[in-house]
ModelCIF file with pLDDT and N, C-alpha, C, O atoms, coordinates in Angstrom:
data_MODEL
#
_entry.id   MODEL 
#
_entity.id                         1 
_entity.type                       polymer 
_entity.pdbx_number_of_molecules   1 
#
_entity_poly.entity_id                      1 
_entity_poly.type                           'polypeptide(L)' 
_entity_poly.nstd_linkage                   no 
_entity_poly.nstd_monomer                   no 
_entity_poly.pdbx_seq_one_letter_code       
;(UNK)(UNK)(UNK)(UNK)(UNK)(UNK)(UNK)(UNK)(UNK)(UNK)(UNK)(UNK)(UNK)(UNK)(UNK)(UNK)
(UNK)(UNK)(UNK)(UNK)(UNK)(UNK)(UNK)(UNK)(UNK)(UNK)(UNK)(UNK)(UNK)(UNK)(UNK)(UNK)
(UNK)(UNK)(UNK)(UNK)(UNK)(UNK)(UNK)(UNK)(UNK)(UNK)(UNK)
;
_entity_poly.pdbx_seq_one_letter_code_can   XXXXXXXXXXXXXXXXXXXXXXXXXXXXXXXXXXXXXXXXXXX 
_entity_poly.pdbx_strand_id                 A 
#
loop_
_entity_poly_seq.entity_id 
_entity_poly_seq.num 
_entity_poly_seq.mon_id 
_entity_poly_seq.hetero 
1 1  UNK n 
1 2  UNK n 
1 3  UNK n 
1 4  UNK n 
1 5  UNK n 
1 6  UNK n 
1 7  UNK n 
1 8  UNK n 
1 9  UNK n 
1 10 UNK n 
1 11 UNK n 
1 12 UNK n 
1 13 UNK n 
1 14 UNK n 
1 15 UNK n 
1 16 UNK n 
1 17 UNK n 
1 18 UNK n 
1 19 UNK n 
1 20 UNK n 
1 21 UNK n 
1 22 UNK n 
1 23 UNK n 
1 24 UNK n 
1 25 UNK n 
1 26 UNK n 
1 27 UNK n 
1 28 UNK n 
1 29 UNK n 
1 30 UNK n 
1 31 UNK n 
1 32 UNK n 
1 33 UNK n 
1 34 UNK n 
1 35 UNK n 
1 36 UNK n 
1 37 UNK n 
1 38 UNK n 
1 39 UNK n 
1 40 UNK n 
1 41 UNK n 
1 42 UNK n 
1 43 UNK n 
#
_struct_asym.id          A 
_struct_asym.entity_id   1 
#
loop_
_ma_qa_metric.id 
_ma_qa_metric.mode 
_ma_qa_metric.name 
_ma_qa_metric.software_group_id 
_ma_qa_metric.type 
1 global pLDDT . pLDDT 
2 local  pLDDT . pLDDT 
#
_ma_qa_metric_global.metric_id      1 
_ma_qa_metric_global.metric_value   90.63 
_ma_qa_metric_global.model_id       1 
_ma_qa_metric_global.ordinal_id     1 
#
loop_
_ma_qa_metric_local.label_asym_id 
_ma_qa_metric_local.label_comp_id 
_ma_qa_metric_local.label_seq_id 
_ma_qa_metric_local.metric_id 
_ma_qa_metric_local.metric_value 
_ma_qa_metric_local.model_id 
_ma_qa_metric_local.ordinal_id 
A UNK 1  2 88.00 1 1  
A UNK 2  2 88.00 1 2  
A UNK 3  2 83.00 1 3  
A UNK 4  2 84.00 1 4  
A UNK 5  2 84.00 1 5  
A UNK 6  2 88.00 1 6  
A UNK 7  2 87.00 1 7  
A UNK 8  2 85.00 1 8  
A UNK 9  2 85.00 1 9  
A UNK 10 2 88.00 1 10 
A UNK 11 2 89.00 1 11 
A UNK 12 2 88.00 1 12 
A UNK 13 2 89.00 1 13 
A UNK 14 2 89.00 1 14 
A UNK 15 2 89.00 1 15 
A UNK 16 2 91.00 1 16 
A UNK 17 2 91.00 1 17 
A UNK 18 2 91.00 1 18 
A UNK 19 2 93.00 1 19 
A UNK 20 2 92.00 1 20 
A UNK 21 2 93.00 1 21 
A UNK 22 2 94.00 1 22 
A UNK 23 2 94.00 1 23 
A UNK 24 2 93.00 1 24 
A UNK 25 2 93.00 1 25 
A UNK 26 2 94.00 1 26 
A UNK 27 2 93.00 1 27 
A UNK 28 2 92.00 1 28 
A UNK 29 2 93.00 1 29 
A UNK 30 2 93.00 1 30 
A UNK 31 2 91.00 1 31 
A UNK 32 2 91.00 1 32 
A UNK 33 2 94.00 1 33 
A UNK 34 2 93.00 1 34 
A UNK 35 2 89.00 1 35 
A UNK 36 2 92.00 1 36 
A UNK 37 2 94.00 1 37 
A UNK 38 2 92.00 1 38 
A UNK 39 2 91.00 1 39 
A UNK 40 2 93.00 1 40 
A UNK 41 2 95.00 1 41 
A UNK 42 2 94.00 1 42 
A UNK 43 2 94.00 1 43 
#
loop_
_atom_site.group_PDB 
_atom_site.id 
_atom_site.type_symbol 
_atom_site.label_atom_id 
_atom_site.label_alt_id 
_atom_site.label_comp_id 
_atom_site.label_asym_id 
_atom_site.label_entity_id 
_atom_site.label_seq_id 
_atom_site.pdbx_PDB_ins_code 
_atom_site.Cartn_x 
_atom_site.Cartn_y 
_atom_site.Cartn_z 
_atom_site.occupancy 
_atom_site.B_iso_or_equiv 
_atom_site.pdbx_formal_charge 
_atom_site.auth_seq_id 
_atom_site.auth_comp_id 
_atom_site.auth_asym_id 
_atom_site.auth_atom_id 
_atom_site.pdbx_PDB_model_num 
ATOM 1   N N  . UNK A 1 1  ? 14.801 -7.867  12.299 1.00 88.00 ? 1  UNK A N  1 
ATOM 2   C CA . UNK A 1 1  ? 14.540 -6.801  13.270 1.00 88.00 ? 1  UNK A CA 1 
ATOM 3   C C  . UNK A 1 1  ? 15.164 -7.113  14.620 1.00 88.00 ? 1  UNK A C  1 
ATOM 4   O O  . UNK A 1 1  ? 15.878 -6.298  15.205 1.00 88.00 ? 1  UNK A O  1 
ATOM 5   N N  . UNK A 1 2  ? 14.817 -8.549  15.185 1.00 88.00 ? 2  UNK A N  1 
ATOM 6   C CA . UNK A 1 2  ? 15.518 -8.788  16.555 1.00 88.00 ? 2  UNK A CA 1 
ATOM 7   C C  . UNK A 1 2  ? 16.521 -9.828  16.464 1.00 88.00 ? 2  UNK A C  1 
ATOM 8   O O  . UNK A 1 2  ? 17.327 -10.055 17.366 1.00 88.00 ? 2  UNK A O  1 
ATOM 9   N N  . UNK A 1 3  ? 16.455 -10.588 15.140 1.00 83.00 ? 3  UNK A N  1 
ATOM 10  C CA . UNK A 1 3  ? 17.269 -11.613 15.370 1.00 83.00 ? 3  UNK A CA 1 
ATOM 11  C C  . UNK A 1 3  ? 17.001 -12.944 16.243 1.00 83.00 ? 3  UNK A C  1 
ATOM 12  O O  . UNK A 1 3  ? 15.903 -13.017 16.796 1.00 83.00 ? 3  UNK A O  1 
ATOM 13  N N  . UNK A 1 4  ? 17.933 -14.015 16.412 1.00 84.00 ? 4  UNK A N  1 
ATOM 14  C CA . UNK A 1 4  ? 17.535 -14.665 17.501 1.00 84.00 ? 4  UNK A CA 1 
ATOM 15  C C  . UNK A 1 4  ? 17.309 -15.935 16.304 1.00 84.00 ? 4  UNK A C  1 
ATOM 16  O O  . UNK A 1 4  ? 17.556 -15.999 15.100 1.00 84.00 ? 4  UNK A O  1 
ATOM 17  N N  . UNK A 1 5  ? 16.771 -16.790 17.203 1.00 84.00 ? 5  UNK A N  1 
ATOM 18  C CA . UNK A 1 5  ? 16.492 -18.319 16.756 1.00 84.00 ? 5  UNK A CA 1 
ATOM 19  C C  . UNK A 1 5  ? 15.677 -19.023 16.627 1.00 84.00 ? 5  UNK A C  1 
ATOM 20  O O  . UNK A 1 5  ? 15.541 -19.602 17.705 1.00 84.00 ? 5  UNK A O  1 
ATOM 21  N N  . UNK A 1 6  ? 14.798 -19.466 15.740 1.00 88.00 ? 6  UNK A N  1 
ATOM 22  C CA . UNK A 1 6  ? 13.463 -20.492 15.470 1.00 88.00 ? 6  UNK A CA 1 
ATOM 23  C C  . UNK A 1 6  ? 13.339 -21.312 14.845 1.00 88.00 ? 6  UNK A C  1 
ATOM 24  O O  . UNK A 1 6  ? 13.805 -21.260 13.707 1.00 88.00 ? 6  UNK A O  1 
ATOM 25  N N  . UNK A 1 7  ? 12.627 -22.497 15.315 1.00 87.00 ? 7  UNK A N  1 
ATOM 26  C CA . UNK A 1 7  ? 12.709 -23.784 14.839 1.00 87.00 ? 7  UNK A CA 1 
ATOM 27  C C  . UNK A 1 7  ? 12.552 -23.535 13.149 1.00 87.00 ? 7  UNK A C  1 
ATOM 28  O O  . UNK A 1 7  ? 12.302 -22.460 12.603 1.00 87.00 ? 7  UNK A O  1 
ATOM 29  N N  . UNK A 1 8  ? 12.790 -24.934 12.456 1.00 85.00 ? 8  UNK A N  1 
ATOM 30  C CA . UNK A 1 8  ? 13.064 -24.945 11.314 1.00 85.00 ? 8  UNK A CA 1 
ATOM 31  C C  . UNK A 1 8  ? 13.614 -24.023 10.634 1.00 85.00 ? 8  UNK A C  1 
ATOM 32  O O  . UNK A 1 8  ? 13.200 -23.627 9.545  1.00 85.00 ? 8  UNK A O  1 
ATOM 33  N N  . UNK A 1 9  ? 14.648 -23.586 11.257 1.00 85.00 ? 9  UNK A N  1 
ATOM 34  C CA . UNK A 1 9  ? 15.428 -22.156 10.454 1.00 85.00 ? 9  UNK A CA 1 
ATOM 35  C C  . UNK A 1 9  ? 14.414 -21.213 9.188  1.00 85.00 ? 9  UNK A C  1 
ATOM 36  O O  . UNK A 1 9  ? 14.600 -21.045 7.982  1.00 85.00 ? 9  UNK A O  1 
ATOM 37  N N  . UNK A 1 10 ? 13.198 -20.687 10.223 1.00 88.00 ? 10 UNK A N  1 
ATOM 38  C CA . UNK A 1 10 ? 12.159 -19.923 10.100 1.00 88.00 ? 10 UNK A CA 1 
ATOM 39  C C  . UNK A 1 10 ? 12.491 -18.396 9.888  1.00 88.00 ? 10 UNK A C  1 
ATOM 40  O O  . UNK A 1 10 ? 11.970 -17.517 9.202  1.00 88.00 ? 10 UNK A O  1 
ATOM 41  N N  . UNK A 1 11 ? 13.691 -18.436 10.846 1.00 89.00 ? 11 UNK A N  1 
ATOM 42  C CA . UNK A 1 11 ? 14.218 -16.874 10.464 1.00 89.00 ? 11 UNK A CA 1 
ATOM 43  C C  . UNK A 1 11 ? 15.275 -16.733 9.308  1.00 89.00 ? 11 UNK A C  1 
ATOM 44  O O  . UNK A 1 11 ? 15.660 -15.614 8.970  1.00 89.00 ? 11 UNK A O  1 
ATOM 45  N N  . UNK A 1 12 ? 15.714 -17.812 8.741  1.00 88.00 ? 12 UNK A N  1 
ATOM 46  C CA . UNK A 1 12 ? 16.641 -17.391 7.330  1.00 88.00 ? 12 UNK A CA 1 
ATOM 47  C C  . UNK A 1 12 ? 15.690 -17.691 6.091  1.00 88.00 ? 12 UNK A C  1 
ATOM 48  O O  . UNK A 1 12 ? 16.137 -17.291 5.016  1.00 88.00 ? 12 UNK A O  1 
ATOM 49  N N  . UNK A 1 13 ? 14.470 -18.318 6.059  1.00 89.00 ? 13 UNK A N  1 
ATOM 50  C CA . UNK A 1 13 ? 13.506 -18.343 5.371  1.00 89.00 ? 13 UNK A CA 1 
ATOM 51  C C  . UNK A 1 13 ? 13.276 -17.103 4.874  1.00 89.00 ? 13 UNK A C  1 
ATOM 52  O O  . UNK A 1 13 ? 12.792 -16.284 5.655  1.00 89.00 ? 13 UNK A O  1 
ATOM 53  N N  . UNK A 1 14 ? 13.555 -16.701 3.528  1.00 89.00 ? 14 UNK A N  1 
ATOM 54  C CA . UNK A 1 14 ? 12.593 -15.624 3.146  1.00 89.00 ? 14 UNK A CA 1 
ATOM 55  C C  . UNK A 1 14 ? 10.922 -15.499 2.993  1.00 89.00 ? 14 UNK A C  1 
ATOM 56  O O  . UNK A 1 14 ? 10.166 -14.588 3.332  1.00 89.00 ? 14 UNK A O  1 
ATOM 57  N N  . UNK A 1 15 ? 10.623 -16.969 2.252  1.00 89.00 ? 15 UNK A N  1 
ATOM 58  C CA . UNK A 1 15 ? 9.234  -17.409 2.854  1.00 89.00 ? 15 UNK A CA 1 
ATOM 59  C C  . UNK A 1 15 ? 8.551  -16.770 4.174  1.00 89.00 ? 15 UNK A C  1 
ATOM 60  O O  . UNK A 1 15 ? 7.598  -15.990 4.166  1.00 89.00 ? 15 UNK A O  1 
ATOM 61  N N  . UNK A 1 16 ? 8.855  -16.989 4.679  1.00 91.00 ? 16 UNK A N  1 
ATOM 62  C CA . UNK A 1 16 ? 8.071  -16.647 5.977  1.00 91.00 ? 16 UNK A CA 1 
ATOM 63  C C  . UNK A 1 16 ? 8.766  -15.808 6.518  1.00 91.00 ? 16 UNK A C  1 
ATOM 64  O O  . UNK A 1 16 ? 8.962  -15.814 7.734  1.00 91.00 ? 16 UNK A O  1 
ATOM 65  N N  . UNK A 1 17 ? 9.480  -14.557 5.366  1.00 91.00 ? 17 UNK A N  1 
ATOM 66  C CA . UNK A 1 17 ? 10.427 -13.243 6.183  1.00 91.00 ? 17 UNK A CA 1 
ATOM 67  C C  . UNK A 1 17 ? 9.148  -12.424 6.509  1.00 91.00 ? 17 UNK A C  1 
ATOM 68  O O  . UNK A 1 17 ? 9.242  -12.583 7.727  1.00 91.00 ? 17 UNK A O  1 
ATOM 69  N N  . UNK A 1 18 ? 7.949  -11.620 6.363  1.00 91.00 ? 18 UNK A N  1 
ATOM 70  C CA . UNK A 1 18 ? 6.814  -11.161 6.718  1.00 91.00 ? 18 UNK A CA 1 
ATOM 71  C C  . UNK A 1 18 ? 6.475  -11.509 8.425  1.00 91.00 ? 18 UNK A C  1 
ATOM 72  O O  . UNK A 1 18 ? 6.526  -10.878 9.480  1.00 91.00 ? 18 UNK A O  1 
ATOM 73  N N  . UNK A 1 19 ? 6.122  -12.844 8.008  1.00 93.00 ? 19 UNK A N  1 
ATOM 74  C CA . UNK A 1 19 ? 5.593  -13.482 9.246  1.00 93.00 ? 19 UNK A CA 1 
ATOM 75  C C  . UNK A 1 19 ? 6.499  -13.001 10.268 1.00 93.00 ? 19 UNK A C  1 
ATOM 76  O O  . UNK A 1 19 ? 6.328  -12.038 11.017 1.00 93.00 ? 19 UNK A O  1 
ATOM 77  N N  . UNK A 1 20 ? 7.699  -13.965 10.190 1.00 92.00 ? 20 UNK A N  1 
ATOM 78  C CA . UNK A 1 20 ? 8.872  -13.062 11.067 1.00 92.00 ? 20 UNK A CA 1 
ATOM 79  C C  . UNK A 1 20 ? 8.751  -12.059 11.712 1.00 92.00 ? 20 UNK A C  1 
ATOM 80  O O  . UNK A 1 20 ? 8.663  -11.950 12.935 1.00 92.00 ? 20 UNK A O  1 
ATOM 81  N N  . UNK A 1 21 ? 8.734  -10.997 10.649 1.00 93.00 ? 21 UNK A N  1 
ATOM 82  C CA . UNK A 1 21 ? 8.973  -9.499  10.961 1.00 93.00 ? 21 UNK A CA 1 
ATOM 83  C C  . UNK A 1 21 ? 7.785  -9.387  11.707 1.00 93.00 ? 21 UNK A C  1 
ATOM 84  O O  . UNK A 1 21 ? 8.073  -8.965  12.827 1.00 93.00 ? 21 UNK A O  1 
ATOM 85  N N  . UNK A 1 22 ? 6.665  -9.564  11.590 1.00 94.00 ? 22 UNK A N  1 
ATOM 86  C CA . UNK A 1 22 ? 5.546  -9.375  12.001 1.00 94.00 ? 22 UNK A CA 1 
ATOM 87  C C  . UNK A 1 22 ? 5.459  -9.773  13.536 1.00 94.00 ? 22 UNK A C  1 
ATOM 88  O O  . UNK A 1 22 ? 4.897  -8.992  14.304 1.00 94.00 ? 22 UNK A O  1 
ATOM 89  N N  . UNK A 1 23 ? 5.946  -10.849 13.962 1.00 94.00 ? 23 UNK A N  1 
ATOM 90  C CA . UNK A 1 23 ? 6.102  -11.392 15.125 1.00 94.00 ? 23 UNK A CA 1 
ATOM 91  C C  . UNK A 1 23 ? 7.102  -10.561 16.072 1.00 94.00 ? 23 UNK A C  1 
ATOM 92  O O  . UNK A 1 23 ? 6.786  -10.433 17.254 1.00 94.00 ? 23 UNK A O  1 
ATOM 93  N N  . UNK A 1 24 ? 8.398  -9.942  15.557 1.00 93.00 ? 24 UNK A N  1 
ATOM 94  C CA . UNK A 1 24 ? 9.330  -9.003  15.921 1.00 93.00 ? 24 UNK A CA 1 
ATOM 95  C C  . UNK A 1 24 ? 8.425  -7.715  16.192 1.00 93.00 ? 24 UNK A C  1 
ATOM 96  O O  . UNK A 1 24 ? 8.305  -7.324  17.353 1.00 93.00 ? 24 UNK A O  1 
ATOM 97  N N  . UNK A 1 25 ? 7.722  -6.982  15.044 1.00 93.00 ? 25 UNK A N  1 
ATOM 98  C CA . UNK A 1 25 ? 7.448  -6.101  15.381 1.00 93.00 ? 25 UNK A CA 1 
ATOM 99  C C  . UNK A 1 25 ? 6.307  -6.353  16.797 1.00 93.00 ? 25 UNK A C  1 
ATOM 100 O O  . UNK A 1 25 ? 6.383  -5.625  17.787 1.00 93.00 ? 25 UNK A O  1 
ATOM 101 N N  . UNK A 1 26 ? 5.580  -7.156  16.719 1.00 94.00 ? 26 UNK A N  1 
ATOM 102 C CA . UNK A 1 26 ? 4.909  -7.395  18.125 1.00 94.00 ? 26 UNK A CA 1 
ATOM 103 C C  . UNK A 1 26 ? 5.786  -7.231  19.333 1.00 94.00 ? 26 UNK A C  1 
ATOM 104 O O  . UNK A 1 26 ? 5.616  -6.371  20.197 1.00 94.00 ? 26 UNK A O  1 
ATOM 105 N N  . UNK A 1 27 ? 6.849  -8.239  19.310 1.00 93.00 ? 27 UNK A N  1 
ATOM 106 C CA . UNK A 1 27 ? 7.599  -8.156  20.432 1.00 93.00 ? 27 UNK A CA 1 
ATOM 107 C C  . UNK A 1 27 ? 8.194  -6.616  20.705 1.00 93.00 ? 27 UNK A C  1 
ATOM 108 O O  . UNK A 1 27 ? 8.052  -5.986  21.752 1.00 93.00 ? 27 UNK A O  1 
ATOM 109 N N  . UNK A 1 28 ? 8.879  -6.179  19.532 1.00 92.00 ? 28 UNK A N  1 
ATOM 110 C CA . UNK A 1 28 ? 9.022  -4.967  19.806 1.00 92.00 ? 28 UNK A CA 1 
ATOM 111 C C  . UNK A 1 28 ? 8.001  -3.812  20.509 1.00 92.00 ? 28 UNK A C  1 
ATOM 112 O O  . UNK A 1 28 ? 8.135  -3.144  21.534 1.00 92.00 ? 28 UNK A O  1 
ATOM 113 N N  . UNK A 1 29 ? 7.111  -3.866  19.675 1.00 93.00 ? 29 UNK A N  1 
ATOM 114 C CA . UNK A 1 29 ? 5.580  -3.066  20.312 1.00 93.00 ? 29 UNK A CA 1 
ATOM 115 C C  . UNK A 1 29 ? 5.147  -3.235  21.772 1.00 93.00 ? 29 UNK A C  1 
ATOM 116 O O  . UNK A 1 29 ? 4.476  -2.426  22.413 1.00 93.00 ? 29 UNK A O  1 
ATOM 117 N N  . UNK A 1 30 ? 5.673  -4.511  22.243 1.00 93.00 ? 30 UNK A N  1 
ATOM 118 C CA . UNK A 1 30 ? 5.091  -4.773  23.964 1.00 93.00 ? 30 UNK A CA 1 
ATOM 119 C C  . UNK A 1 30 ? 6.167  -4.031  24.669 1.00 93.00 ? 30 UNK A C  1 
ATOM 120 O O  . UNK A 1 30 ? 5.864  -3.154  25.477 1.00 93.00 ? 30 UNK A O  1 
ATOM 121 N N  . UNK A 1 31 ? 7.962  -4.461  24.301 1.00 91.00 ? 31 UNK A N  1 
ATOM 122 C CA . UNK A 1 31 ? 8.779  -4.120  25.106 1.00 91.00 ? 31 UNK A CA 1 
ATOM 123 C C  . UNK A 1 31 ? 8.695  -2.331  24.889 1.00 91.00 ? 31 UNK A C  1 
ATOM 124 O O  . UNK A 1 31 ? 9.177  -1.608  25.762 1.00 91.00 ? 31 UNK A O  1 
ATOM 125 N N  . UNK A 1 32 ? 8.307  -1.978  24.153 1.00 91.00 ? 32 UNK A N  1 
ATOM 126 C CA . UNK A 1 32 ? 7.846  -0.251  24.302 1.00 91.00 ? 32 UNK A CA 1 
ATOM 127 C C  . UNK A 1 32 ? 7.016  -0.399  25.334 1.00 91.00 ? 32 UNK A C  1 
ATOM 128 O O  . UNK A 1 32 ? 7.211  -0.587  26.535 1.00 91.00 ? 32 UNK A O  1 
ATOM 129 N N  . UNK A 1 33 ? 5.889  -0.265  24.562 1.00 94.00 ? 33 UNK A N  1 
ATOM 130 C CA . UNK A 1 33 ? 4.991  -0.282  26.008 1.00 94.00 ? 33 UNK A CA 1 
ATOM 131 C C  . UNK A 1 33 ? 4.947  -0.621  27.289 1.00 94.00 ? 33 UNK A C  1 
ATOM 132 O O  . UNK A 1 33 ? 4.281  -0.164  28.217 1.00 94.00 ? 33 UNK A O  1 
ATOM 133 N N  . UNK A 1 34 ? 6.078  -1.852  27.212 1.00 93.00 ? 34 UNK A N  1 
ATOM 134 C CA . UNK A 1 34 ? 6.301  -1.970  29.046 1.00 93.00 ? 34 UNK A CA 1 
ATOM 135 C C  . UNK A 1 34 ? 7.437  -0.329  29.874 1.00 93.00 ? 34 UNK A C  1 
ATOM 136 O O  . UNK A 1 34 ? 7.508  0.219   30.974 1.00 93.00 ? 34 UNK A O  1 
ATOM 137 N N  . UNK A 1 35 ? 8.102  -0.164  28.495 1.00 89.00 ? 35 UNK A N  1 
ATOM 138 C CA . UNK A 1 35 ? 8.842  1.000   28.697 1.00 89.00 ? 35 UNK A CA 1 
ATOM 139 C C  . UNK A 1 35 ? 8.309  2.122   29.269 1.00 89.00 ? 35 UNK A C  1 
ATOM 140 O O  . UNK A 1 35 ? 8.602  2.662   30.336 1.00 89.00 ? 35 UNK A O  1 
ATOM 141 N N  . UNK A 1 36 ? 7.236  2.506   28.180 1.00 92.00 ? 36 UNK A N  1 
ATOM 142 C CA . UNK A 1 36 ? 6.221  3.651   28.799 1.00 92.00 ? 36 UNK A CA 1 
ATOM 143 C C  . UNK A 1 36 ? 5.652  3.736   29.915 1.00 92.00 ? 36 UNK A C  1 
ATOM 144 O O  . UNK A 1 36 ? 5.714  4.629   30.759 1.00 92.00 ? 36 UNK A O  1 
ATOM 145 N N  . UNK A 1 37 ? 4.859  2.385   29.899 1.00 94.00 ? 37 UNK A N  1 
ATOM 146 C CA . UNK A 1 37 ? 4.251  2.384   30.899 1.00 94.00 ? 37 UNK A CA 1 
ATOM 147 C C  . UNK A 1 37 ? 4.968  2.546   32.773 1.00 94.00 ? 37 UNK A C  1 
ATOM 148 O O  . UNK A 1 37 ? 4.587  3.122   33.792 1.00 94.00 ? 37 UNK A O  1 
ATOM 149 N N  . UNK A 1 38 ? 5.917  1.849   32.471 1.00 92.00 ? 38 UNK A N  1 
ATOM 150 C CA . UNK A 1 38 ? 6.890  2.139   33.532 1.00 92.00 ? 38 UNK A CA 1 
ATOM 151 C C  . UNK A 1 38 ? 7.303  3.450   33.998 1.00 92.00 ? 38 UNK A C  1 
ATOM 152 O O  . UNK A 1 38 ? 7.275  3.892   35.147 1.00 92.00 ? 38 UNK A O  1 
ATOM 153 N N  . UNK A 1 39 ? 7.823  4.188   32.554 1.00 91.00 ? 39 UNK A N  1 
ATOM 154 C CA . UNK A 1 39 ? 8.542  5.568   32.280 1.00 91.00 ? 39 UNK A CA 1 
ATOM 155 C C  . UNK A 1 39 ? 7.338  6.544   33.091 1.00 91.00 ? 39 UNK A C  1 
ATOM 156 O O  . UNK A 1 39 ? 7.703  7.325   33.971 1.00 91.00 ? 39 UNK A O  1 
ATOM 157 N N  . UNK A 1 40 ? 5.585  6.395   32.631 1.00 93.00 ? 40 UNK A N  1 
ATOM 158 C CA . UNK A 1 40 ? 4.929  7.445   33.189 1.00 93.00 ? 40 UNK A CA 1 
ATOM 159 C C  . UNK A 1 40 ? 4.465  7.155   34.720 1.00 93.00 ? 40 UNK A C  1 
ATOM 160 O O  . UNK A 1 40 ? 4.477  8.071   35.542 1.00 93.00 ? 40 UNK A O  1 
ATOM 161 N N  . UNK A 1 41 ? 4.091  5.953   35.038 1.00 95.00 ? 41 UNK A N  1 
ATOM 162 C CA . UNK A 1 41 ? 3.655  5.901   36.311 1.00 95.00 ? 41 UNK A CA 1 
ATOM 163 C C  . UNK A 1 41 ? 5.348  6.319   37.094 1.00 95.00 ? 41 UNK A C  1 
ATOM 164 O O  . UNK A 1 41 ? 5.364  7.090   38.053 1.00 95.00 ? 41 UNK A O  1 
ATOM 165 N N  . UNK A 1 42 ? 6.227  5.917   36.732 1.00 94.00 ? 42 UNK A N  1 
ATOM 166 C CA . UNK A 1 42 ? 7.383  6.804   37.769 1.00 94.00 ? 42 UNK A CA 1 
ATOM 167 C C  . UNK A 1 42 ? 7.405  8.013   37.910 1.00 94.00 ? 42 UNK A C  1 
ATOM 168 O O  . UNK A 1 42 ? 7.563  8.639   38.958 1.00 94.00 ? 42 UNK A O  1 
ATOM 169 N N  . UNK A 1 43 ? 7.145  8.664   36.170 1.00 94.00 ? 43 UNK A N  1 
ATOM 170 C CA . UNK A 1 43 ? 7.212  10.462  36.302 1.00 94.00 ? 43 UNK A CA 1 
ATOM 171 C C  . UNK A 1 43 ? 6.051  11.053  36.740 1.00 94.00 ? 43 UNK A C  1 
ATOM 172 O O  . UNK A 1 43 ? 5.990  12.276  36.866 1.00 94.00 ? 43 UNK A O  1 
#
């Protein structure tokens, strides 16, 4: 989802491809929300 780099080459692991994603989609989910939140208190 974001790519990027983690110890014990955690992200080419299919093993722990879930976990991963799971951690991405978090990150993803905040940097929205900092979006929004920004986006409405300006408009």
């Amino acid at each position: 989802l974001l790519g990027g780099w983690m110890p014990f080459n955690l992200r080419r692991n299919p093993r722990f491809y879930p976990l991963v994603w799971l951690f991405d989609v978090s990150c993803t989910a905040c940097g929205v929300s900092f979006f929004m939140t920004f986006d409405n208190l300006f408009n």
